[in-house]
C-alpha atoms as a PDB file:
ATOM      1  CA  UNK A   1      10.953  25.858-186.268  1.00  0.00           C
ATOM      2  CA  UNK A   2      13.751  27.144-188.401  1.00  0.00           C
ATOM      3  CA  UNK A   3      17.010  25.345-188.171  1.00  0.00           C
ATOM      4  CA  UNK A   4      19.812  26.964-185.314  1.00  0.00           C
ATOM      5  CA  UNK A   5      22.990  26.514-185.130  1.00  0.00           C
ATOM      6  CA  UNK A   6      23.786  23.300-183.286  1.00  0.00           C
ATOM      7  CA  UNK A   7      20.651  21.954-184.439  1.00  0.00           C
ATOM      8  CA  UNK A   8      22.594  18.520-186.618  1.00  0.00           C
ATOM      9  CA  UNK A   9      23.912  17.330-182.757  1.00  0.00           C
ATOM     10  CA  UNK A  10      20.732  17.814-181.379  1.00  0.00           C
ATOM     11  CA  UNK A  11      19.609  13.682-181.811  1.00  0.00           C
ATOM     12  CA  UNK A  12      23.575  12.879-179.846  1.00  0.00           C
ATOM     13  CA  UNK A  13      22.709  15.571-177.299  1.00  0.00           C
ATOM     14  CA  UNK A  14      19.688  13.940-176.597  1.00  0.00           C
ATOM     15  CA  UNK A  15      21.466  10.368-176.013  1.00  0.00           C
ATOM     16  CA  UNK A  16      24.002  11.983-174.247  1.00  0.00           C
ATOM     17  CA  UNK A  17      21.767  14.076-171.154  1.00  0.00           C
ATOM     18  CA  UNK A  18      19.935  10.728-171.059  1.00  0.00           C
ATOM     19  CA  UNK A  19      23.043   8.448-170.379  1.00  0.00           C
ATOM     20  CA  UNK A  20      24.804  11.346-167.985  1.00  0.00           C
ATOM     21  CA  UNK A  21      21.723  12.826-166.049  1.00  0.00           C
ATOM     22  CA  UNK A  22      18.634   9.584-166.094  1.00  0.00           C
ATOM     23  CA  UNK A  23      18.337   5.597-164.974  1.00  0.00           C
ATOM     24  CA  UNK A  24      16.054   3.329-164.203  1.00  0.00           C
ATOM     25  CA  UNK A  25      14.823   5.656-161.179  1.00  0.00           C
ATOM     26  CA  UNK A  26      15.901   8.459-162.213  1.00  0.00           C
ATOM     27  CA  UNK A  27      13.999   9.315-165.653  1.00  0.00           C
ATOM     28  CA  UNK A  28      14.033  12.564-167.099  1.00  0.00           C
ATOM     29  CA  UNK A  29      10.742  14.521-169.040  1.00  0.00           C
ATOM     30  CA  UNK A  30      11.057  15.885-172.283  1.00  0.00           C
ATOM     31  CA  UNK A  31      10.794  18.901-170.372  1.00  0.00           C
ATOM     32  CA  UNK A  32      14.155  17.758-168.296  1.00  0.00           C
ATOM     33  CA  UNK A  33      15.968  17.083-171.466  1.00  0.00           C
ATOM     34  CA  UNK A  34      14.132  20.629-173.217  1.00  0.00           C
ATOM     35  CA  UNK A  35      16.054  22.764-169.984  1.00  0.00           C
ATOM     36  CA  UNK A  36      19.698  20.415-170.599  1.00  0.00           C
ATOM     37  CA  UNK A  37      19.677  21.241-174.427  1.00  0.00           C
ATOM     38  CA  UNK A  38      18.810  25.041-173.430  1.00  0.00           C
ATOM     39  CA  UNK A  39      22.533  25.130-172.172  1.00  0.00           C
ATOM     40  CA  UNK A  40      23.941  24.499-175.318  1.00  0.00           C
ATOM     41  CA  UNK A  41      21.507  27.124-176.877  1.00  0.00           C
ATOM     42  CA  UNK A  42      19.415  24.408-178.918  1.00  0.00           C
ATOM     43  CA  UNK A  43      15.765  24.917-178.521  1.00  0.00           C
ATOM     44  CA  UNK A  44      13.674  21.580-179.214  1.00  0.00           C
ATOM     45  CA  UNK A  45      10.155  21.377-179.771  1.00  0.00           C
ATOM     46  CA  UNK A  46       8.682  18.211-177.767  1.00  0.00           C
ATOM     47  CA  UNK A  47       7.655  16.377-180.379  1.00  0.00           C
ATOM     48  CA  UNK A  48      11.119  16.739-181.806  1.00  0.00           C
ATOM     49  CA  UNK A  49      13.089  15.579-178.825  1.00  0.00           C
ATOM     50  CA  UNK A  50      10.262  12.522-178.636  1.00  0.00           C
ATOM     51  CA  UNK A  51      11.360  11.645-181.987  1.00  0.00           C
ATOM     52  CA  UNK A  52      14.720  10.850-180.956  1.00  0.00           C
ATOM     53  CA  UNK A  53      14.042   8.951-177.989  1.00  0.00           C
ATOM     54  CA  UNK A  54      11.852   6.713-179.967  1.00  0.00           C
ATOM     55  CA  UNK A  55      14.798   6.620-182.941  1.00  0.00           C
ATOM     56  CA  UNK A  56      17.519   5.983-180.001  1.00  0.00           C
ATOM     57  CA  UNK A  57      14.826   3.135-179.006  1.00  0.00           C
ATOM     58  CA  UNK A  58      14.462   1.527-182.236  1.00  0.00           C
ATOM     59  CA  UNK A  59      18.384   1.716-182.894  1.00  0.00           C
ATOM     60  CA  UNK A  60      19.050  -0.224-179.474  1.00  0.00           C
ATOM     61  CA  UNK A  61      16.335  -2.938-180.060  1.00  0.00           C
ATOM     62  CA  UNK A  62      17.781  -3.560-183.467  1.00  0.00           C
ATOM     63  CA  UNK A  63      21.471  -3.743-181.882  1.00  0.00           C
ATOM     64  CA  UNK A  64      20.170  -6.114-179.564  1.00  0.00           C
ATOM     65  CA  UNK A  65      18.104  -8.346-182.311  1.00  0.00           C
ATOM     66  CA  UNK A  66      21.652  -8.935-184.235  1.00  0.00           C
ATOM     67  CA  UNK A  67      23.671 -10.079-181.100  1.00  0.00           C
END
């Protein structure tokens, strides 16, 4: 998929729609997250989007390893 414009936020959109519109019972699918980053006109593959959850994962476990 060629880069779009908007495409460099797409990782801080992702952690955003996930803090805003998901909790513990209220989980989103990549599919949920695929529609929310449709509205600002950023298409996402799924592995893509699954990238960043697992990155967003990783960066939290390592924040809470150093405290």
């Amino acid at each position: 998929m060629a880069k779009q414009s908007g495409q460099k936020y797409k990782s801080m959109l992702v952690a955003q729609i996930l803090l805003k519109y998901s909790d513990e019972n209220h989980p989103l699918t990549v599919e949920d997250i695929q529609e929310h980053l449709q509205n600002y006109k950023i298409d996402a593959e799924h592995h893509s989007i699954v990238r960043d959850i697992n990155d967003l994962e990783e960066l939290l476990n390592t924040e809470e390893e150093q405290t």
